[in-house]
N, C-alpha and C. Protein backbone atom coordinates (compact mmCIF):
# COMPACT_ATOMS: atom_id res chain seq x y z
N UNK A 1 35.94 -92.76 4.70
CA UNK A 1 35.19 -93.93 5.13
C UNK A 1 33.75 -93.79 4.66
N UNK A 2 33.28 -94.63 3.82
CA UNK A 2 31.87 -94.71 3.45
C UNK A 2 30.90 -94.94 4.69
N UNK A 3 29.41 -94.29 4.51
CA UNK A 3 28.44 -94.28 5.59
C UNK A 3 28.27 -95.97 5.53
N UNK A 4 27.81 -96.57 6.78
CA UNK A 4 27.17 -98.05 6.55
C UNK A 4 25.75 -97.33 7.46
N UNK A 5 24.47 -97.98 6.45
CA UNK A 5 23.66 -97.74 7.19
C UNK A 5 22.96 -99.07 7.85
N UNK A 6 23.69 -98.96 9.55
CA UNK A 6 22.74 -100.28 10.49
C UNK A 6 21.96 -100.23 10.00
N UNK A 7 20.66 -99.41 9.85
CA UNK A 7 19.25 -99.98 10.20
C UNK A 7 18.65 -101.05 8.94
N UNK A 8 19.05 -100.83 8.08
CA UNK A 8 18.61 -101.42 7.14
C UNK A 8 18.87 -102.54 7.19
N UNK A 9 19.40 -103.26 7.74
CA UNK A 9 20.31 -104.97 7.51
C UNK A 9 19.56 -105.19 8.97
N UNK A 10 18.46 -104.82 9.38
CA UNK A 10 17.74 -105.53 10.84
C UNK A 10 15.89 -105.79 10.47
N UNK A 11 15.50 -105.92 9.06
CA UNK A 11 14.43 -105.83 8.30
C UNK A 11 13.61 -106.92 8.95
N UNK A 12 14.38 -108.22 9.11
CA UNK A 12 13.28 -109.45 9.47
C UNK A 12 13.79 -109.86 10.86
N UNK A 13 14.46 -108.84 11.32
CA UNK A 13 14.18 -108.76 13.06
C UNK A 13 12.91 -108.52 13.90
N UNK A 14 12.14 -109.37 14.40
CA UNK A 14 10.95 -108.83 14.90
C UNK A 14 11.05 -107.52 15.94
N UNK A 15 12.21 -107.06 16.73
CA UNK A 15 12.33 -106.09 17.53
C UNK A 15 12.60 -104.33 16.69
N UNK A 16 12.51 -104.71 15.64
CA UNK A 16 12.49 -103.52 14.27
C UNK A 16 11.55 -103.36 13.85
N UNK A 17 11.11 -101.74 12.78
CA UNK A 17 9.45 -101.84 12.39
C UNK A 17 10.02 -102.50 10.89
N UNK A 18 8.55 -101.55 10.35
CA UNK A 18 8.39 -102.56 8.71
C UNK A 18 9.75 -102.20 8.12
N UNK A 19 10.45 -101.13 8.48
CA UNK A 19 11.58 -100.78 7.91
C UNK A 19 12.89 -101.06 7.72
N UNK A 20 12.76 -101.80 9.38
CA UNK A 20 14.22 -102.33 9.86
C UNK A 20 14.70 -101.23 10.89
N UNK A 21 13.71 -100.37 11.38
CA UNK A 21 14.43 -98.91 12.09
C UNK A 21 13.98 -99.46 13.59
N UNK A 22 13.97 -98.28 14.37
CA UNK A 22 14.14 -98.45 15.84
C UNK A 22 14.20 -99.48 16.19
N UNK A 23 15.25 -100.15 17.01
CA UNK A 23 15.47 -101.40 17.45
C UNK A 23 14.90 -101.23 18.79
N UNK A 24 13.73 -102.32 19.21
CA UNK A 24 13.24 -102.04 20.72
C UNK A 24 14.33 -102.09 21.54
N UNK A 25 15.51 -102.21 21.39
CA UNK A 25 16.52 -102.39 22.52
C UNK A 25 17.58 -101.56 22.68
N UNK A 26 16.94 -100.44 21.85
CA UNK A 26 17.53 -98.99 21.37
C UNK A 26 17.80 -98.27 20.73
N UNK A 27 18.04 -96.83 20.50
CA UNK A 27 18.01 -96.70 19.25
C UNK A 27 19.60 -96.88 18.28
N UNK A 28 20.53 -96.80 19.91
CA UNK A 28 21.98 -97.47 19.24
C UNK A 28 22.19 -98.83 19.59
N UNK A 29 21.60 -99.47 19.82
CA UNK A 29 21.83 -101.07 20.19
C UNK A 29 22.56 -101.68 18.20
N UNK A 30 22.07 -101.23 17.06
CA UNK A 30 22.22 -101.84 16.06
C UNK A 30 23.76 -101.78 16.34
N UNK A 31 24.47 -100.00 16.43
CA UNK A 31 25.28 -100.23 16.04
C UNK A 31 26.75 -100.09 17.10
N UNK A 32 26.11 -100.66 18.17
CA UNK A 32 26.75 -101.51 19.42
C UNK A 32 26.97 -102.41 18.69
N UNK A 33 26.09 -103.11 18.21
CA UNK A 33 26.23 -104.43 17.52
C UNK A 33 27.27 -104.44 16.18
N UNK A 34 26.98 -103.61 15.51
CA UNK A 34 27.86 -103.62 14.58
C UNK A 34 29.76 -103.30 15.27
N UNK A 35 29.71 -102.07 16.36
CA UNK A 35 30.88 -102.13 16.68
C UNK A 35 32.04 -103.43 17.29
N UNK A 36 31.11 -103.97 17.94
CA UNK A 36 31.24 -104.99 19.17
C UNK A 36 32.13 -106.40 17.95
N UNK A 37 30.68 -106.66 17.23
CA UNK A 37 30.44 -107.63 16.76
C UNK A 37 31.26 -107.94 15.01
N UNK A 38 31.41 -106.39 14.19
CA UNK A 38 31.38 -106.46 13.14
C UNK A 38 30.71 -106.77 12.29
N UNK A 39 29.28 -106.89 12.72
CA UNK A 39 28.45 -107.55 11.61
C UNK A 39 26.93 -107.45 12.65
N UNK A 40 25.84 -106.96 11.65
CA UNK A 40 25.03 -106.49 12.26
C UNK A 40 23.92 -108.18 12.21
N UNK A 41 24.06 -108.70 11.56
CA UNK A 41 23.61 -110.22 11.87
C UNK A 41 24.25 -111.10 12.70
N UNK A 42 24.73 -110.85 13.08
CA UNK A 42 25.68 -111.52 14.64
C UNK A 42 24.82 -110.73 15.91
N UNK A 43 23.77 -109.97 15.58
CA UNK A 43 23.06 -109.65 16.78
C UNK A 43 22.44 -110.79 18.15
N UNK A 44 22.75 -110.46 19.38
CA UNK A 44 22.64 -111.68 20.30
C UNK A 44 20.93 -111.72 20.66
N UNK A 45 20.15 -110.31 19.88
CA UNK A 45 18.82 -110.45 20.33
C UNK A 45 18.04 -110.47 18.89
N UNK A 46 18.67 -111.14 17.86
CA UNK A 46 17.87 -111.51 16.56
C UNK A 46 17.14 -112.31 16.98
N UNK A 47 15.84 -112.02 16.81
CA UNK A 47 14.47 -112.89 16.63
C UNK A 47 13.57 -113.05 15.28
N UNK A 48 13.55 -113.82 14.39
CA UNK A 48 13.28 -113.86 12.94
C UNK A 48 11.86 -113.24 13.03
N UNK A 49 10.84 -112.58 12.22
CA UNK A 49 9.66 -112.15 12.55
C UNK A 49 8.96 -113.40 12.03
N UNK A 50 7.39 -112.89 12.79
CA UNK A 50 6.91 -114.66 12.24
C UNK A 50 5.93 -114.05 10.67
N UNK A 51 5.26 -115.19 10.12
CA UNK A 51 4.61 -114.79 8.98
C UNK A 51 3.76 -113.50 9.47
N UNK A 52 2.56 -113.66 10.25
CA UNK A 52 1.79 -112.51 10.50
C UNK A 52 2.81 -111.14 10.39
N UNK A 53 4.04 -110.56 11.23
CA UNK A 53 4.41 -109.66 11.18
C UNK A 53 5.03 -109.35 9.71
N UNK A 54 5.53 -110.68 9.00
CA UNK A 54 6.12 -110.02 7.76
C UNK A 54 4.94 -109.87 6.77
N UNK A 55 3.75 -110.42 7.08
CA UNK A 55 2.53 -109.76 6.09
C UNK A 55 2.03 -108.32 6.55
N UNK A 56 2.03 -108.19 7.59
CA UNK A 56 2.20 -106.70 8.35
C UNK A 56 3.29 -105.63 7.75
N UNK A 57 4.22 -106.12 7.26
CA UNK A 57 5.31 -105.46 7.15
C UNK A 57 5.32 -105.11 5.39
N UNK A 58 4.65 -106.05 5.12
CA UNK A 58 4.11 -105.71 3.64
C UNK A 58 3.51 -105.38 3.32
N UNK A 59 2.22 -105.41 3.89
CA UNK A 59 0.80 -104.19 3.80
C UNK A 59 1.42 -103.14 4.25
N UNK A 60 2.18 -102.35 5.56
CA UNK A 60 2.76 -101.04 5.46
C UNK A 60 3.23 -100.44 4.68
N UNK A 61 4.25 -101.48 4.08
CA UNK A 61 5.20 -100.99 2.56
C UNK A 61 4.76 -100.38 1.93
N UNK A 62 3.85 -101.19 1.02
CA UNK A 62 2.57 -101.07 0.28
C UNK A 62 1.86 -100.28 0.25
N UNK A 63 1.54 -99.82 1.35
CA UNK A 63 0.80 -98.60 1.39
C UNK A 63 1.43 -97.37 1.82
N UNK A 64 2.59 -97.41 2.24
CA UNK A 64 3.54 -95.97 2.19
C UNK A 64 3.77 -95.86 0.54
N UNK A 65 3.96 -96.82 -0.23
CA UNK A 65 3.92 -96.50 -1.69
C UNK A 65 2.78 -96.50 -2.30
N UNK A 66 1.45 -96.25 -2.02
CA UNK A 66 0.92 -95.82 -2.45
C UNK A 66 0.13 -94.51 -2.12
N UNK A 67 1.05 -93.84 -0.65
CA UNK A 67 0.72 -92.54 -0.38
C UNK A 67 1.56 -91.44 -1.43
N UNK A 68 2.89 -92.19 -1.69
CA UNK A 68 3.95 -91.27 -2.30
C UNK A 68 3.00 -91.02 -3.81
N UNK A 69 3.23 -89.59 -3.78
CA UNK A 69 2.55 -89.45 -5.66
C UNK A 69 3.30 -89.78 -6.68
């Protein structure tokens, strides 16, 4: 069985960081969701992020790549 990695498919969830990682509603809530549900966008506490957080989420990016040498 291939790995699926939850966290990544929860990116423009506002309850996730810039990454898509820790879900404020736990750190296994994603993949409750994925078990439950089969599909990690079928989450019942998706909240889309608003512009401010996804410009937030792009200045972090951004600048974790420009710490990497």
């Amino acid at each position: 069985m291939a790995a699926y990695d939850v966290n990544q498919h929860c990116e423009d969830c506002r309850y996730a960081d810039a990454f898509g990682r820790s879900c404020k509603h736990g750190l296994l809530f994603p993949l409750m969701v994925l078990i439950t549900y089969g599909d990690v966008y079928k989450c019942p506490n998706y909240d889309k992020k608003t512009v401010e957080q996804i410009n937030e989420q792009m200045a972090q990016r951004e600048q974790r790549r420009k710490e990497r040498p």
